[in-house]
Every structure is written in C-alpha cells, then in structure tokens.
C-alpha atoms as a PDB file:
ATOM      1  CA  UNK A   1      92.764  47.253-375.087  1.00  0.00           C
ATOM      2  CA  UNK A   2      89.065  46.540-373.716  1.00  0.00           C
ATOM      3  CA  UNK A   3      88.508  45.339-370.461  1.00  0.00           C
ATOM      4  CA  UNK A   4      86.197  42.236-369.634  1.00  0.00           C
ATOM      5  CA  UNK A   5      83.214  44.563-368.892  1.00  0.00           C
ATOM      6  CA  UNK A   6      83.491  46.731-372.083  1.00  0.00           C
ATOM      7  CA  UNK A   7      83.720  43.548-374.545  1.00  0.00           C
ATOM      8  CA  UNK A   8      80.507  42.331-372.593  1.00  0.00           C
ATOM      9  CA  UNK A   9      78.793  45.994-372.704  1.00  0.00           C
ATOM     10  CA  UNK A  10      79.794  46.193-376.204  1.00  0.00           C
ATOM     11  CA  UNK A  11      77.994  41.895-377.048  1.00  0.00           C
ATOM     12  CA  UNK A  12      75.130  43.057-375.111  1.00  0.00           C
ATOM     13  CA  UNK A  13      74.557  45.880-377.035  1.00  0.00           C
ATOM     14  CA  UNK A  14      75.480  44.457-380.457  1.00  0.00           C
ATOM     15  CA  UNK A  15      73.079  41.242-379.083  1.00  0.00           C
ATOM     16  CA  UNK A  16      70.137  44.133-377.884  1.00  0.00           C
ATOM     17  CA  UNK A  17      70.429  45.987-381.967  1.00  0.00           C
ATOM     18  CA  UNK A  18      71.113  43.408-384.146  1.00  0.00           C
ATOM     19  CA  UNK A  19      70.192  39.254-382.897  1.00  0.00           C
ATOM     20  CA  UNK A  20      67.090  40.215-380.210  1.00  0.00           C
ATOM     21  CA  UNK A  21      64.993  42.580-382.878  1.00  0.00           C
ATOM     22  CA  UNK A  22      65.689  39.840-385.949  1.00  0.00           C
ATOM     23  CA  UNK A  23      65.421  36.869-383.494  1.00  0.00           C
ATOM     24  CA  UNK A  24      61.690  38.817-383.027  1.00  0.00           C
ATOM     25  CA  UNK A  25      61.066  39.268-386.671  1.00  0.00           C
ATOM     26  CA  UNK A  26      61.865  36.056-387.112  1.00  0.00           C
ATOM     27  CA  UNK A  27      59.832  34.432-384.667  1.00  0.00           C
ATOM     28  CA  UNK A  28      56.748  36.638-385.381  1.00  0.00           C
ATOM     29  CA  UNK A  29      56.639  36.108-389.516  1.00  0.00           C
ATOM     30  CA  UNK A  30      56.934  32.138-388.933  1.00  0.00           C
ATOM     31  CA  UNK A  31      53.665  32.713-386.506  1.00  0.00           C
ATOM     32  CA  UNK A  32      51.841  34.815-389.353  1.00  0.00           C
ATOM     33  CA  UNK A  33      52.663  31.238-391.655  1.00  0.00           C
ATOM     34  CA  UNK A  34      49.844  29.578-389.400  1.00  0.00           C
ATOM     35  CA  UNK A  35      46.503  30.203-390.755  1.00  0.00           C
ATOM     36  CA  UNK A  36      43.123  28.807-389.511  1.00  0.00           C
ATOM     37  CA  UNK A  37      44.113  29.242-385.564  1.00  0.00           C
ATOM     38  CA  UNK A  38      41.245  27.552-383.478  1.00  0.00           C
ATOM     39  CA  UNK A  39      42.980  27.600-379.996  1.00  0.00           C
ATOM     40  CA  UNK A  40      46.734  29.206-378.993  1.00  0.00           C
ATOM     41  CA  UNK A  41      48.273  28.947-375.798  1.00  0.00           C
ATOM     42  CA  UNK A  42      51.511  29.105-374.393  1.00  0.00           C
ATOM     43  CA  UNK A  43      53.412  26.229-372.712  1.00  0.00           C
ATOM     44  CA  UNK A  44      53.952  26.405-368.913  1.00  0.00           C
ATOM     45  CA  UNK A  45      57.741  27.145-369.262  1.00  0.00           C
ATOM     46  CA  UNK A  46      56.883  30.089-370.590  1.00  0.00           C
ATOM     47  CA  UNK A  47      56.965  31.142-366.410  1.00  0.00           C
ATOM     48  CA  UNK A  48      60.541  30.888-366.418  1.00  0.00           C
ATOM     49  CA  UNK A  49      60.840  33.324-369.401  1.00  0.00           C
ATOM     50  CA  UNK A  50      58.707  35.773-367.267  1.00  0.00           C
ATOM     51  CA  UNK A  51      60.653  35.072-364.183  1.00  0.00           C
ATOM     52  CA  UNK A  52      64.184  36.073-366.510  1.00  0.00           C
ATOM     53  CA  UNK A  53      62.684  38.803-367.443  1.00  0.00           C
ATOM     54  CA  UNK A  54      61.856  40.258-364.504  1.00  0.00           C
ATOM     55  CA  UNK A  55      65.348  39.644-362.951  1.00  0.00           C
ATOM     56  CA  UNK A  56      66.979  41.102-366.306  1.00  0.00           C
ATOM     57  CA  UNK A  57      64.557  44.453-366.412  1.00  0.00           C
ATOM     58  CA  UNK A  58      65.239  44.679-361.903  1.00  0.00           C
ATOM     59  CA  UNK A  59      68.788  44.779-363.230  1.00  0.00           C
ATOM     60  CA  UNK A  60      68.620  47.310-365.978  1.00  0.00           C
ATOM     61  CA  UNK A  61      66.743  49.439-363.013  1.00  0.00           C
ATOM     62  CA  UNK A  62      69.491  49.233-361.034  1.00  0.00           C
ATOM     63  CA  UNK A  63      72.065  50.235-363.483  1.00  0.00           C
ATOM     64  CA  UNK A  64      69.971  52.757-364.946  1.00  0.00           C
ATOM     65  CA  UNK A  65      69.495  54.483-361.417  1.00  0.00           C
ATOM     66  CA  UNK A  66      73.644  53.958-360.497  1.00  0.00           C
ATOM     67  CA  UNK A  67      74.123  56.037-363.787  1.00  0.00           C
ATOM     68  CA  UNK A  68      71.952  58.744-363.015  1.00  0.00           C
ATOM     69  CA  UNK A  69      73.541  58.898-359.394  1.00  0.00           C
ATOM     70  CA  UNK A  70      77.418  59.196-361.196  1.00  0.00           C
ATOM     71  CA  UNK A  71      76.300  60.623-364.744  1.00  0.00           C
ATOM     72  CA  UNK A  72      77.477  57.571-366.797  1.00  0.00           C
ATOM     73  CA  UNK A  73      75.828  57.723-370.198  1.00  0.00           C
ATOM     74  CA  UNK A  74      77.207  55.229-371.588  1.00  0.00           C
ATOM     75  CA  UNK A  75      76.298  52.620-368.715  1.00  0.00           C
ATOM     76  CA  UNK A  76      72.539  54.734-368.861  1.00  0.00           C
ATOM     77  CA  UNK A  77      72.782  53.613-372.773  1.00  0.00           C
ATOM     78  CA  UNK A  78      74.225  50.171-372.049  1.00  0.00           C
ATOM     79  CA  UNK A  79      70.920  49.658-369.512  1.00  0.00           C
ATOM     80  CA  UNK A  80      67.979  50.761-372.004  1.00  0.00           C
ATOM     81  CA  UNK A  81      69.384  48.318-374.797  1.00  0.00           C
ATOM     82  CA  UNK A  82      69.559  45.943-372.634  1.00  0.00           C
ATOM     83  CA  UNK A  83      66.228  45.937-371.710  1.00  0.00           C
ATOM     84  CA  UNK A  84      64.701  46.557-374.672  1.00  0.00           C
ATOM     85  CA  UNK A  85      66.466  43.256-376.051  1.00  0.00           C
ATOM     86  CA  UNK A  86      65.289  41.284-372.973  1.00  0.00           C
ATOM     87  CA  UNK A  87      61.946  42.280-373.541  1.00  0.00           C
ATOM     88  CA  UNK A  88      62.293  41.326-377.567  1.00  0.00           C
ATOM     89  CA  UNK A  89      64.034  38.172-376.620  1.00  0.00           C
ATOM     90  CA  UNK A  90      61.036  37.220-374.088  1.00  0.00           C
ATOM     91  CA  UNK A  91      58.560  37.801-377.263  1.00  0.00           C
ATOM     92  CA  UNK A  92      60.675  35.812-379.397  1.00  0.00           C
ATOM     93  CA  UNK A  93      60.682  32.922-376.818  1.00  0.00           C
ATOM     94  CA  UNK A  94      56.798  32.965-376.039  1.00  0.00           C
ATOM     95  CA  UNK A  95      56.036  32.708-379.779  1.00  0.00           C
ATOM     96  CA  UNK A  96      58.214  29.799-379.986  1.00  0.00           C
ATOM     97  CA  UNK A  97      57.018  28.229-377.142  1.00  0.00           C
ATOM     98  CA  UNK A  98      53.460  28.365-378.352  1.00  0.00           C
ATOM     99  CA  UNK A  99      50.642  25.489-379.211  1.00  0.00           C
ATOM    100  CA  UNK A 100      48.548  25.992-382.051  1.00  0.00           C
ATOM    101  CA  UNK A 101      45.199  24.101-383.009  1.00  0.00           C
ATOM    102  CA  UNK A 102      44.322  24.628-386.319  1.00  0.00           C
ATOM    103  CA  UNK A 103      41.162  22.673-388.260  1.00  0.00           C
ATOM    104  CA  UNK A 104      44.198  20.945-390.276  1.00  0.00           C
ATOM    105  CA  UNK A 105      45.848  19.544-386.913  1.00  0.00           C
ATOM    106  CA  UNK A 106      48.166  20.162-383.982  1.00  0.00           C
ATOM    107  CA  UNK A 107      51.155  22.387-384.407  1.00  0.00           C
ATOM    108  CA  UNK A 108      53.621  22.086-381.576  1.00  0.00           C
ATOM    109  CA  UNK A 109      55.894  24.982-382.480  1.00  0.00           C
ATOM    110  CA  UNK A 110      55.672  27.429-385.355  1.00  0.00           C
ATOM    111  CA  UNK A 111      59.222  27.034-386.605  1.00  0.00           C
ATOM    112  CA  UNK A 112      57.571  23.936-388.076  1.00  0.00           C
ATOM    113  CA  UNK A 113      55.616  24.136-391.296  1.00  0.00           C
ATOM    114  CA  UNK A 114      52.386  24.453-391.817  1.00  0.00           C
ATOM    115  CA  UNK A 115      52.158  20.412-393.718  1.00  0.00           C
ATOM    116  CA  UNK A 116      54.282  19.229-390.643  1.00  0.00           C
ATOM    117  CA  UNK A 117      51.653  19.300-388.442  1.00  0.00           C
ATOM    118  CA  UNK A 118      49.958  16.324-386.802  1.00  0.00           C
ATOM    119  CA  UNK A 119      46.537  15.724-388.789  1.00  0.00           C
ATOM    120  CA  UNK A 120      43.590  15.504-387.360  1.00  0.00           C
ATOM    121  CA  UNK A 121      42.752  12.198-389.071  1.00  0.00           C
ATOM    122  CA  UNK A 122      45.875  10.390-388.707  1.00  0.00           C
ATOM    123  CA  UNK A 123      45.300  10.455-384.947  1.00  0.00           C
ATOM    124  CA  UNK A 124      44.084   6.909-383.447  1.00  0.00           C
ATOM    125  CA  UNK A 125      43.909   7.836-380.072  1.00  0.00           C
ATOM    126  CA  UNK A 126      44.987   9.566-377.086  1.00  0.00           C
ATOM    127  CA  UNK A 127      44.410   9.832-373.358  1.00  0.00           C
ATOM    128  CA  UNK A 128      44.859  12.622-370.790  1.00  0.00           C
ATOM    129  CA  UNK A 129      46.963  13.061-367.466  1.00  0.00           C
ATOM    130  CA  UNK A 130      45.616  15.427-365.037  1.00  0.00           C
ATOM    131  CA  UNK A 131      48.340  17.530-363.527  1.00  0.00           C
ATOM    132  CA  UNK A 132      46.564  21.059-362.256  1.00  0.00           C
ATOM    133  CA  UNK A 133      46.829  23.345-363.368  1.00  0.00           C
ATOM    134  CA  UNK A 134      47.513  21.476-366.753  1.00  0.00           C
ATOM    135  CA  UNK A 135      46.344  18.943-368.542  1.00  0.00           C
ATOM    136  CA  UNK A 136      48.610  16.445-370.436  1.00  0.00           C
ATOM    137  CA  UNK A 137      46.912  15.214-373.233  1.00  0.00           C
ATOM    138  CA  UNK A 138      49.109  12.107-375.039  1.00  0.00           C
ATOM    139  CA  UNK A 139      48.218  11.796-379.270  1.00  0.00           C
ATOM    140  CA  UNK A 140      49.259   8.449-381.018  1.00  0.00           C
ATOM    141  CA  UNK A 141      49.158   8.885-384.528  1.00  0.00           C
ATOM    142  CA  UNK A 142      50.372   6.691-387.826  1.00  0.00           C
ATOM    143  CA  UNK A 143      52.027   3.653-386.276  1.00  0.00           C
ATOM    144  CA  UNK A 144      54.264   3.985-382.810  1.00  0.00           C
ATOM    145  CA  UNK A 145      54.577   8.044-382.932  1.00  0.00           C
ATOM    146  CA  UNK A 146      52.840  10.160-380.031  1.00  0.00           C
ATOM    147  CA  UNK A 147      53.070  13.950-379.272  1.00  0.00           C
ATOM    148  CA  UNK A 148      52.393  15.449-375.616  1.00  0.00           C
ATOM    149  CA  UNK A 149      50.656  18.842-375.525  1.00  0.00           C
ATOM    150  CA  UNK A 150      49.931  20.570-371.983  1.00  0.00           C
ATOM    151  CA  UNK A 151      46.557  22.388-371.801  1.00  0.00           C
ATOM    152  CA  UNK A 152      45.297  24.626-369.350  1.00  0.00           C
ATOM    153  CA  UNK A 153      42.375  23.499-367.530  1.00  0.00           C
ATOM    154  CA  UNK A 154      40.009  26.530-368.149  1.00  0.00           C
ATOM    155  CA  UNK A 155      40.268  25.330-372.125  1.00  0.00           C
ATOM    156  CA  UNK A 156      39.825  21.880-370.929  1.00  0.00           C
ATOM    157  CA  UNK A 157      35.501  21.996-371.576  1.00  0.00           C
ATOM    158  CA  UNK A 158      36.060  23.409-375.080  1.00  0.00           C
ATOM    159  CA  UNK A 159      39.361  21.604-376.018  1.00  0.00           C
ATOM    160  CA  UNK A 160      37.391  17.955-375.545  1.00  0.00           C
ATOM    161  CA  UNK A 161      34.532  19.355-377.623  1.00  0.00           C
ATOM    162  CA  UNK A 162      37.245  20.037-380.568  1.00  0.00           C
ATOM    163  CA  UNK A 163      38.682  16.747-380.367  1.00  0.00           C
ATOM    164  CA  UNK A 164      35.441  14.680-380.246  1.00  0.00           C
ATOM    165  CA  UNK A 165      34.187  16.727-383.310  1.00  0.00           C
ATOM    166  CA  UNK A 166      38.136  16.208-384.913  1.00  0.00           C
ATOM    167  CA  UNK A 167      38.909  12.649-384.312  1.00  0.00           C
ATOM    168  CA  UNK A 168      37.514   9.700-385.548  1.00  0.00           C
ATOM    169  CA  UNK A 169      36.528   6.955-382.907  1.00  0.00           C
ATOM    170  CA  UNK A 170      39.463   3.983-383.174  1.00  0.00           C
ATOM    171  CA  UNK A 171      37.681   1.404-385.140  1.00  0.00           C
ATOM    172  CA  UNK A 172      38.693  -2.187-384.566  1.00  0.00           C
ATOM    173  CA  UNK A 173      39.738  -3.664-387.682  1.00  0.00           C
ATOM    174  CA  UNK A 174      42.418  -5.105-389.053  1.00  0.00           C
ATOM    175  CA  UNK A 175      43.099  -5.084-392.930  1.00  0.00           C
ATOM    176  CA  UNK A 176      44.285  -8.988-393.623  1.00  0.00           C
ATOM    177  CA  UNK A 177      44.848 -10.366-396.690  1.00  0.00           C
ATOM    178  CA  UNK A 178      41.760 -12.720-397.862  1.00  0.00           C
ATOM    179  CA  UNK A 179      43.889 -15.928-397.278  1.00  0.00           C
ATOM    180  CA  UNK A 180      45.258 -14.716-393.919  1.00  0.00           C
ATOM    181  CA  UNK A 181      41.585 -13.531-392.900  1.00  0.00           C
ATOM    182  CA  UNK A 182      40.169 -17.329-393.640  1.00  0.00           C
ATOM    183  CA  UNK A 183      42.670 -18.905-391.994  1.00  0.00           C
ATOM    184  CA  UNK A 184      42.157 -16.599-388.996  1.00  0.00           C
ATOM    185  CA  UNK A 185      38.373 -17.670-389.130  1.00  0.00           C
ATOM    186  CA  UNK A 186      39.010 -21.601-389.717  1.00  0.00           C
ATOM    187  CA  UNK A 187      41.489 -21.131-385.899  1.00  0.00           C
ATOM    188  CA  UNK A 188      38.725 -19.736-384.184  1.00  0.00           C
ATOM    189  CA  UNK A 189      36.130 -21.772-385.343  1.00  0.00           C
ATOM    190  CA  UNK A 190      38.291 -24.738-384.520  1.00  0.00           C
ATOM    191  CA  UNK A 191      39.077 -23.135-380.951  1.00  0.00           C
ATOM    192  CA  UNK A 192      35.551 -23.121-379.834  1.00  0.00           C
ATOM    193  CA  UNK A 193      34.412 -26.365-381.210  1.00  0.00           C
ATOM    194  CA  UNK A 194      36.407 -28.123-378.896  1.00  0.00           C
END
C-alpha cells in the first residue's frame, strides 16, 4: 500500500514526464499558428508565475540538498523532475498569457485562432487608463463588444503610432433609410424655425 507522500511523489513525477512537457508543446505550436507578429508582450500576471516558480525551484533545492545529506535517490530523482516540470509549466503559462499585435488585429491569447482575432477595421474606438507601470487600453468594436489589453509603458510611444496608422477615425454617420433620413431633416428644420 502507498503512503500519502509516495502517491504524490509518484503524480508529480507522472505530472513533470508526461502533462508539463505536452502542456509545453502544446502551448508553443499554437504560438508558431500566429504569423505577422508586430508587437508581443506578456501580461502583468505573468509576475505571479515567476514568483511560483521561484518558490517551487527554492523547494526542489532544498530537497535536492536533504537527499544528498541522507543518500535518497529517489527523493534526489523526485526533486530534478520536479523542477524541470515547474520550469516547463512556467513556459507553458507565459505563452498563454501573451498579447499579440499582428497587421490583421489584436490577439489576446494564442489558444485562439488566427480569424478570431479582433480586426483592425472593425474597431470604432477606444480610450486608455493610465495605471504605471501599465497602460490599459479599452477597444470597442462591432456593436456593444470591447476587449482590455494592458501595455507596458516603454511600448506606449510606438504602440499609439500602430494604432493611429491601424484604425480608422470614428466617422459620424448614421446609415438611415431615405424616408427615415427626410423625416429626420423635416424635425429639425421645423425645430429651428420656431
């Protein structure tokens, strides 16, 4: 019968060979799917990743030194597979938690296809909230849907550039039927002849 602490030795492991390394292959060929990358950066939670990291690979020092001092192999074994899937889980996180800006659009994670991303030309508008170190910049496209992306502020200069050459001003029109659109006209005429 295993004890508690084998059964979890023995997940971690099977979790460090098998789910972290295709978890990473996974992650990385639905990256390579994004052509035409203008700008990539990683979103700020991406800090708490590192911070996990560090805390898991602090641990696996730890265990990895109290096996050499008692000659445990199998806890020395345990330790290295353990890192090496914490450090193949952080990579799998950090490319999912990455922004892309293509010429086509905005891509707000790269599990999402390539035609799922927000078009440059179907955004009307957007607006920015300053939050240093980031910048939160708010897109409305197609009728009431919006997207947040954060952006660093050292890619705020060339970012702007991108997105006056990219969007189209918002233009003021509305398309009315002919009827409608005389009617419209006869009301405000009638408004300020009064």
């Amino acid at each position: 019968m295993l004890s508690y602490v084998e059964v979890l030795q023995y997940s971690l492991m099977v979790y460090s060979v098998l789910v972290a390394p295709l978890w990473f292959l996974i992650a990385f060929l639905f990256r390579l799917r994004h052509r035409d990358v203008i700008f990539q950066w990683k979103r700020p939670r991406v800090v708490f990743y590192a911070i996990a990291l560090a805390v898991i690979i602090a641990g696996c020092v730890l265990v990895c030194l109290y096996a050499i001092t008692y000659s445990n192999s199998s806890l020395m074994f345990f330790s290295v597979f353990t890192f090496i899937g914490a450090i193949l889980t952080y990579h799998a996180l950090t490319y999912g938690a990455m922004i892309l800006v293509t010429n086509k659009g905005i891509v707000t994670s790269i599990y999402e296809s390539p035609r799922n991303c927000v078009l440059w030309h179907n955004i009307k508008d957007y607006y920015v909230h300053h939050h240093y170190p980031i910048l939160v910049y708010v897109f409305m496209y197609d009728f009431h849907e919006s997207i947040r992306i954060t952006v660093p502020y050292y890619m705020q200069k060339a970012f702007e550039e991108l997105i006056s050459l990219k969007i189209d001003k918002p233009r003021m029109n509305i398309p009315l039927q002919p009827e409608i659109n005389e009617a419209l006209n006869q009301q405000i005429k009638e408004m300020f002849n009064q």
